[in-house]
C-alpha atoms as a PDB file:
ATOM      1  CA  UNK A   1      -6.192 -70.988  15.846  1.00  0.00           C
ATOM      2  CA  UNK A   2      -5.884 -68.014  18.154  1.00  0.00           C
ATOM      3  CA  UNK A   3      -2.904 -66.736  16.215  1.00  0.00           C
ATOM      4  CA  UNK A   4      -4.975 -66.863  12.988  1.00  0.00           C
ATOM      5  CA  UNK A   5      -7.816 -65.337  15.161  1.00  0.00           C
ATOM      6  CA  UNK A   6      -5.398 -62.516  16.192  1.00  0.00           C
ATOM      7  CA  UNK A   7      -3.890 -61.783  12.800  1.00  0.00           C
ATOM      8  CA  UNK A   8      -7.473 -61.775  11.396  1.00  0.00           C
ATOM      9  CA  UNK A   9      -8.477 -59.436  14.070  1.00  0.00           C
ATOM     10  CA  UNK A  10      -5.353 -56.947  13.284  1.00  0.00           C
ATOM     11  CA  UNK A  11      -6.332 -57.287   9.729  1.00  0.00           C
ATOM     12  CA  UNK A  12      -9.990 -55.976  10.163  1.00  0.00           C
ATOM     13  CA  UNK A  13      -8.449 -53.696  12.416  1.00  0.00           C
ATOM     14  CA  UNK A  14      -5.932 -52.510  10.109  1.00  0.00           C
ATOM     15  CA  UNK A  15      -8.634 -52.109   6.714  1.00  0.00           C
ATOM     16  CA  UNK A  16     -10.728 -50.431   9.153  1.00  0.00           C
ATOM     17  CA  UNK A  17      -8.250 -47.193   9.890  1.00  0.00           C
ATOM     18  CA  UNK A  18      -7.238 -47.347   6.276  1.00  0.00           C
ATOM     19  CA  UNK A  19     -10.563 -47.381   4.914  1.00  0.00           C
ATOM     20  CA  UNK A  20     -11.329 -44.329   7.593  1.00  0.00           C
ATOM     21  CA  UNK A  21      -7.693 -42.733   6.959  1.00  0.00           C
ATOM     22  CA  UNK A  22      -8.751 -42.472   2.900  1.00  0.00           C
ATOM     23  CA  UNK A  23     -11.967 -41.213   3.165  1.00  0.00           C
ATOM     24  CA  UNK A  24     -10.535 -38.766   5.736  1.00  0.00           C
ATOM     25  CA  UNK A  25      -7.119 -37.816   3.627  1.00  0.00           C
ATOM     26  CA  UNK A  26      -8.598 -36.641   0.430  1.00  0.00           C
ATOM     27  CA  UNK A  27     -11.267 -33.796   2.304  1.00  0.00           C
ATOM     28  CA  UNK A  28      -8.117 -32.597   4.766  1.00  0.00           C
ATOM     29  CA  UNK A  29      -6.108 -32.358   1.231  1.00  0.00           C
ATOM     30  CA  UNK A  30      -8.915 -30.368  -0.502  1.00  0.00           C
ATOM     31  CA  UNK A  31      -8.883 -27.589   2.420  1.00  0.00           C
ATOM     32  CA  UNK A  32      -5.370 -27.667   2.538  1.00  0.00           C
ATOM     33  CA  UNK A  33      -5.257 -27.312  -1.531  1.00  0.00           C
ATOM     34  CA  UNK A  34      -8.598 -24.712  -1.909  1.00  0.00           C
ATOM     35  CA  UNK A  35      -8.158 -21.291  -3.151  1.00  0.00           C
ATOM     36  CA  UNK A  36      -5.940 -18.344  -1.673  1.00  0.00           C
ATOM     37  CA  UNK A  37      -8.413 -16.327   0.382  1.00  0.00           C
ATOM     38  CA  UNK A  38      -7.182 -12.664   0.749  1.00  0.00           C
ATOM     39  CA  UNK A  39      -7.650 -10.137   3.704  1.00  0.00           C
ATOM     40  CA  UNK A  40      -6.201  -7.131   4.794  1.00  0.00           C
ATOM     41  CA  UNK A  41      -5.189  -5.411   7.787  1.00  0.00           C
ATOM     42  CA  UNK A  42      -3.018  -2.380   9.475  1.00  0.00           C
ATOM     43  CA  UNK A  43      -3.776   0.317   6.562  1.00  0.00           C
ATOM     44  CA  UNK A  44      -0.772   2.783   8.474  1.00  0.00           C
ATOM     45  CA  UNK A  45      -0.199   6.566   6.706  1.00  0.00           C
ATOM     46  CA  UNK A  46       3.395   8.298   8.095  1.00  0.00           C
ATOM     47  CA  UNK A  47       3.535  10.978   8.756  1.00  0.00           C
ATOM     48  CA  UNK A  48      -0.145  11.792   9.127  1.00  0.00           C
ATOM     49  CA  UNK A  49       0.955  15.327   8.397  1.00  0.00           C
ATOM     50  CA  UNK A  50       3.807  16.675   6.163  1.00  0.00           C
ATOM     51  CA  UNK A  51       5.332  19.539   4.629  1.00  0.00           C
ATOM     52  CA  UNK A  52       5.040  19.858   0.694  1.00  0.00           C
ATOM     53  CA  UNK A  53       7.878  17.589  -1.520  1.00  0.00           C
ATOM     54  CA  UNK A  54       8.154  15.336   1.715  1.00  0.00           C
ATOM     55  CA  UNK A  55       7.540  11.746   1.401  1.00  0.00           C
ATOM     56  CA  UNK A  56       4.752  10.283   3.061  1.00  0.00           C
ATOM     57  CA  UNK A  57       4.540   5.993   3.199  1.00  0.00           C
ATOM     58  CA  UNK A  58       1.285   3.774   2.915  1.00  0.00           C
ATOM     59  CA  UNK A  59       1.685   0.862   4.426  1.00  0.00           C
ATOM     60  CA  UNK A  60      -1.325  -2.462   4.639  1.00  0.00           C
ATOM     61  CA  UNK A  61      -0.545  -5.922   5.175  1.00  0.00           C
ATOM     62  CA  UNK A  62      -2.192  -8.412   3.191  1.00  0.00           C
ATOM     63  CA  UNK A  63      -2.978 -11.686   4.526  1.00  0.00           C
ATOM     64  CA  UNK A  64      -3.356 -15.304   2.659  1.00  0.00           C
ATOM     65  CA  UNK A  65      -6.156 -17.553   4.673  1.00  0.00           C
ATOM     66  CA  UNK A  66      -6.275 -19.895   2.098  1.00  0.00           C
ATOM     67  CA  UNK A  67      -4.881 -22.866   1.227  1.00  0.00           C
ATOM     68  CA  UNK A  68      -2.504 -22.138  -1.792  1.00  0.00           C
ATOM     69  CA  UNK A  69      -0.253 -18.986  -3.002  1.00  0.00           C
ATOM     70  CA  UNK A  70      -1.918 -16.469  -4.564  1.00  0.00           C
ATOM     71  CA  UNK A  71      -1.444 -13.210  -6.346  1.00  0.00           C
ATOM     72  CA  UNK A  72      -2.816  -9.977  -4.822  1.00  0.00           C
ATOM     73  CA  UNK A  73      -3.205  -7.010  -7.089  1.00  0.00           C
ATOM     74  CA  UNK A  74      -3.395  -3.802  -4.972  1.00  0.00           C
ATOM     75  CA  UNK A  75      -4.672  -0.539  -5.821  1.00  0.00           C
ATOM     76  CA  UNK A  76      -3.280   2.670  -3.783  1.00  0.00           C
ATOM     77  CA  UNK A  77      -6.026   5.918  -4.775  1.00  0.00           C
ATOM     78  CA  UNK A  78      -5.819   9.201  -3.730  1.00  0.00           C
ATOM     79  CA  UNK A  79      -8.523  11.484  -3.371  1.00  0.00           C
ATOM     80  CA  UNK A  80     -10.346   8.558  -5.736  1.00  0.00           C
ATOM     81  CA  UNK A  81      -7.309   8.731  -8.518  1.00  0.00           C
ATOM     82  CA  UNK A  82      -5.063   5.621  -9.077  1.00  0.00           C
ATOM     83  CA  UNK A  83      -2.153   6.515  -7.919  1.00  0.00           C
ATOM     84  CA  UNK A  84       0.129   3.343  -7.689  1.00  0.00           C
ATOM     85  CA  UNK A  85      -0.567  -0.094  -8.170  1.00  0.00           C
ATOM     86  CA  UNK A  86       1.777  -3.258  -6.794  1.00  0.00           C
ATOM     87  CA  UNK A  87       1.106  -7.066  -7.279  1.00  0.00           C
ATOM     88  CA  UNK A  88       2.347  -9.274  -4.204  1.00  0.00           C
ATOM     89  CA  UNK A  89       2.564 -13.006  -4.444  1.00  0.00           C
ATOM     90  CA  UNK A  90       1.511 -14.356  -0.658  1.00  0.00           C
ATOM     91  CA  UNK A  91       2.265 -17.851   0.580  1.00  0.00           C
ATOM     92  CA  UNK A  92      -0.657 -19.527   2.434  1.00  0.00           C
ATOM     93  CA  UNK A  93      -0.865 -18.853   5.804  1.00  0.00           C
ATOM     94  CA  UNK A  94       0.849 -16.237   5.951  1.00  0.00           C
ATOM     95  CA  UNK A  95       1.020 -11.853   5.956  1.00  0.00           C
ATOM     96  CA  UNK A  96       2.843  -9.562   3.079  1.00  0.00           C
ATOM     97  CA  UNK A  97       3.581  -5.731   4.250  1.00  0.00           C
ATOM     98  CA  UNK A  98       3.123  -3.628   1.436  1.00  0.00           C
ATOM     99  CA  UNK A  99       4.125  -0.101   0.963  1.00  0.00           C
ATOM    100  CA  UNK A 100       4.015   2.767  -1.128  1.00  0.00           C
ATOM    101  CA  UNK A 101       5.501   6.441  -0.562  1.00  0.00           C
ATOM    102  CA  UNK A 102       4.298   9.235  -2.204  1.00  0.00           C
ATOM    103  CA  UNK A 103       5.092  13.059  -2.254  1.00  0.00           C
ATOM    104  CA  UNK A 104       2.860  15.285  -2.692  1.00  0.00           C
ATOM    105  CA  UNK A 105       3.409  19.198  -3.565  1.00  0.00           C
ATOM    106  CA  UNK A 106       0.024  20.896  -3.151  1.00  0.00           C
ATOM    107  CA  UNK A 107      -0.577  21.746   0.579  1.00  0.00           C
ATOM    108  CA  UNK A 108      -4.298  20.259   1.879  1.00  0.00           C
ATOM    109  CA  UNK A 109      -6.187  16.912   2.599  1.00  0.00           C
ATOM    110  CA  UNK A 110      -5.063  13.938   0.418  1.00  0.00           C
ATOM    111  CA  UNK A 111      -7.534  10.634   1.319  1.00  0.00           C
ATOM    112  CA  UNK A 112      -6.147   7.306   0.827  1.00  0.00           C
ATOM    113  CA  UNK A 113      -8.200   4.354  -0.561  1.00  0.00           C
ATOM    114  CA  UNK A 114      -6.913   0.597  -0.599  1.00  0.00           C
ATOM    115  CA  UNK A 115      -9.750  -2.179  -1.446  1.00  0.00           C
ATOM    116  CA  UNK A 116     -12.096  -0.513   1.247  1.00  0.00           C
ATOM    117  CA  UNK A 117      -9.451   0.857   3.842  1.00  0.00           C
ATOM    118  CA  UNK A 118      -9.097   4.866   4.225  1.00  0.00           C
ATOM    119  CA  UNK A 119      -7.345   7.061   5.946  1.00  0.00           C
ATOM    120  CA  UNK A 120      -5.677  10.407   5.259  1.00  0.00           C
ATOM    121  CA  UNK A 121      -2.577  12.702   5.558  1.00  0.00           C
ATOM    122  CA  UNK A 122      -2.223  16.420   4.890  1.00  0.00           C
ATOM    123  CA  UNK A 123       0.816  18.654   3.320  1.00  0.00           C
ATOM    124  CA  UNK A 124       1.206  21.387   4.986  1.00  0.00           C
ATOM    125  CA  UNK A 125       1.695  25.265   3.839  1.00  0.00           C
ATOM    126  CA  UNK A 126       4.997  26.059   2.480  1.00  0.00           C
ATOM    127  CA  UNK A 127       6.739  27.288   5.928  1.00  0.00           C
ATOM    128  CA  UNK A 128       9.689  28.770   4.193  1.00  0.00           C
ATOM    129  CA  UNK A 129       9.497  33.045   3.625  1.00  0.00           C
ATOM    130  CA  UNK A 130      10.372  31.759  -0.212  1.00  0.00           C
ATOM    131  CA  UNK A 131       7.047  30.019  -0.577  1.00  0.00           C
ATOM    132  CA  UNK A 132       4.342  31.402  -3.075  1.00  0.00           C
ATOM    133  CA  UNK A 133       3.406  34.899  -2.530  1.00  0.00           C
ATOM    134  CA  UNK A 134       6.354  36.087  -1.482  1.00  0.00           C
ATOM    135  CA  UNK A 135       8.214  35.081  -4.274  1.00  0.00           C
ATOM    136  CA  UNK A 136       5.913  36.755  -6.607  1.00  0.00           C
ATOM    137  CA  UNK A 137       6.023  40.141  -4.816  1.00  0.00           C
ATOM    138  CA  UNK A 138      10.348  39.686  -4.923  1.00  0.00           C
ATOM    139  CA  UNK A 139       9.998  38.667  -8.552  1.00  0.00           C
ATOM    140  CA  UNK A 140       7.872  41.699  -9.745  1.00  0.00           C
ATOM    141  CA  UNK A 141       9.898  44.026  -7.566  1.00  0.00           C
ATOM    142  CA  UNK A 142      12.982  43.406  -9.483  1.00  0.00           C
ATOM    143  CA  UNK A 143      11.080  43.803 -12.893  1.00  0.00           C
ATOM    144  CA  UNK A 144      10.092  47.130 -11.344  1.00  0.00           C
ATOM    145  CA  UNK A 145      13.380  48.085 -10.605  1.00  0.00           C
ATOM    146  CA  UNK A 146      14.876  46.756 -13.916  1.00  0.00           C
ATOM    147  CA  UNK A 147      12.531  48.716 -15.692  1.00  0.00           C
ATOM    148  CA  UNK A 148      12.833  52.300 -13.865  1.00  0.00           C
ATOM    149  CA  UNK A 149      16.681  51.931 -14.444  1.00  0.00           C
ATOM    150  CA  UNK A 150      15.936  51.490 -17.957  1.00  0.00           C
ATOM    151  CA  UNK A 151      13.462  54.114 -18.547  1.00  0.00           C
ATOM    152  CA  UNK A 152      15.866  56.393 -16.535  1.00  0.00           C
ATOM    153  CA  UNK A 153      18.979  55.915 -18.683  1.00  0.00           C
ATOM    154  CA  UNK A 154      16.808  55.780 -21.782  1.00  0.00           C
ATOM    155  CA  UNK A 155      15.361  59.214 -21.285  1.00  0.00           C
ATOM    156  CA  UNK A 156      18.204  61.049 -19.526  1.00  0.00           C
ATOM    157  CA  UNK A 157      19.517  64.555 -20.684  1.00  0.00           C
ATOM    158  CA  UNK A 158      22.933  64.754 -21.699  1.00  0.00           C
ATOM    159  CA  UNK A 159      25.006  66.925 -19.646  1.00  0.00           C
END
């Protein structure tokens, strides 16, 4: 009788953690199976400053918090225009570094927007003495001189 008693016992014992183990399993599965949940982090511009034609890289992790894989669709802007986009696939639990490089021409201020994080680098002035103005002035000098020499042999007086 106490054997029957025990094995009863272990039996009760035995529904009891089942019974508790399923009506436990299937709410731990449903976190563990809810949606991906995206965040990011570390928005990084380098170099902060740079001369024109240069490259300059935008980095930004993004993070997955939820519970399955998930697609992640971000949008780089610059001074509020799209300039790249990039889709990223991100396992649960886990960060995807990201980055883009541009290059810019125009010296100045160029702000950079991804899904609410900014920051900003700047191009520089040309520093070379071929940059801009200077080039103009050496450009028109030589149409100068091109057309004096022609005017000169044009209107010359035969010997």
């Amino acid at each position: 009788m106490v054997k029957q008693t025990r094995i009863a016992l272990l039996l009760v014992i035995l529904a009891l953690v089942l019974a508790t183990g399923a009506a436990i399993m299937p709410t731990s599965l449903a976190k563990a199976q809810g949606p991906p949940l995206f965040a990011l982090q570390h928005l990084n511009v380098s170099p902060q400053q740079a001369n024109a034609g240069q490259p300059v890289t935008i980095s930004i992790n993004v993070l997955n918090n939820g519970g399955q894989i998930g697609n992640y669709n971000l949008v780089l802007k610059i001074n509020g225009r799209v300039e790249q986009t990039k889709m990223v696939s991100v396992s649960p639990g886990t960060a995807y570094p990201v980055k883009f490089t541009v290059y810019k021409s125009e010296p100045g201020t160029y702000n950079v927007a991804i899904d609410g994080h900014h920051s900003s680098f700047t191009i520089l002035g040309g520093g070379s003495i071929w940059s801009g103005g200077l080039t103009a002035i050496l450009i028109m000098s030589v149409l100068v001189i091109a057309a004096v020499v022609v005017l000169i042999l044009t209107f010359r007086r035969p010997a």
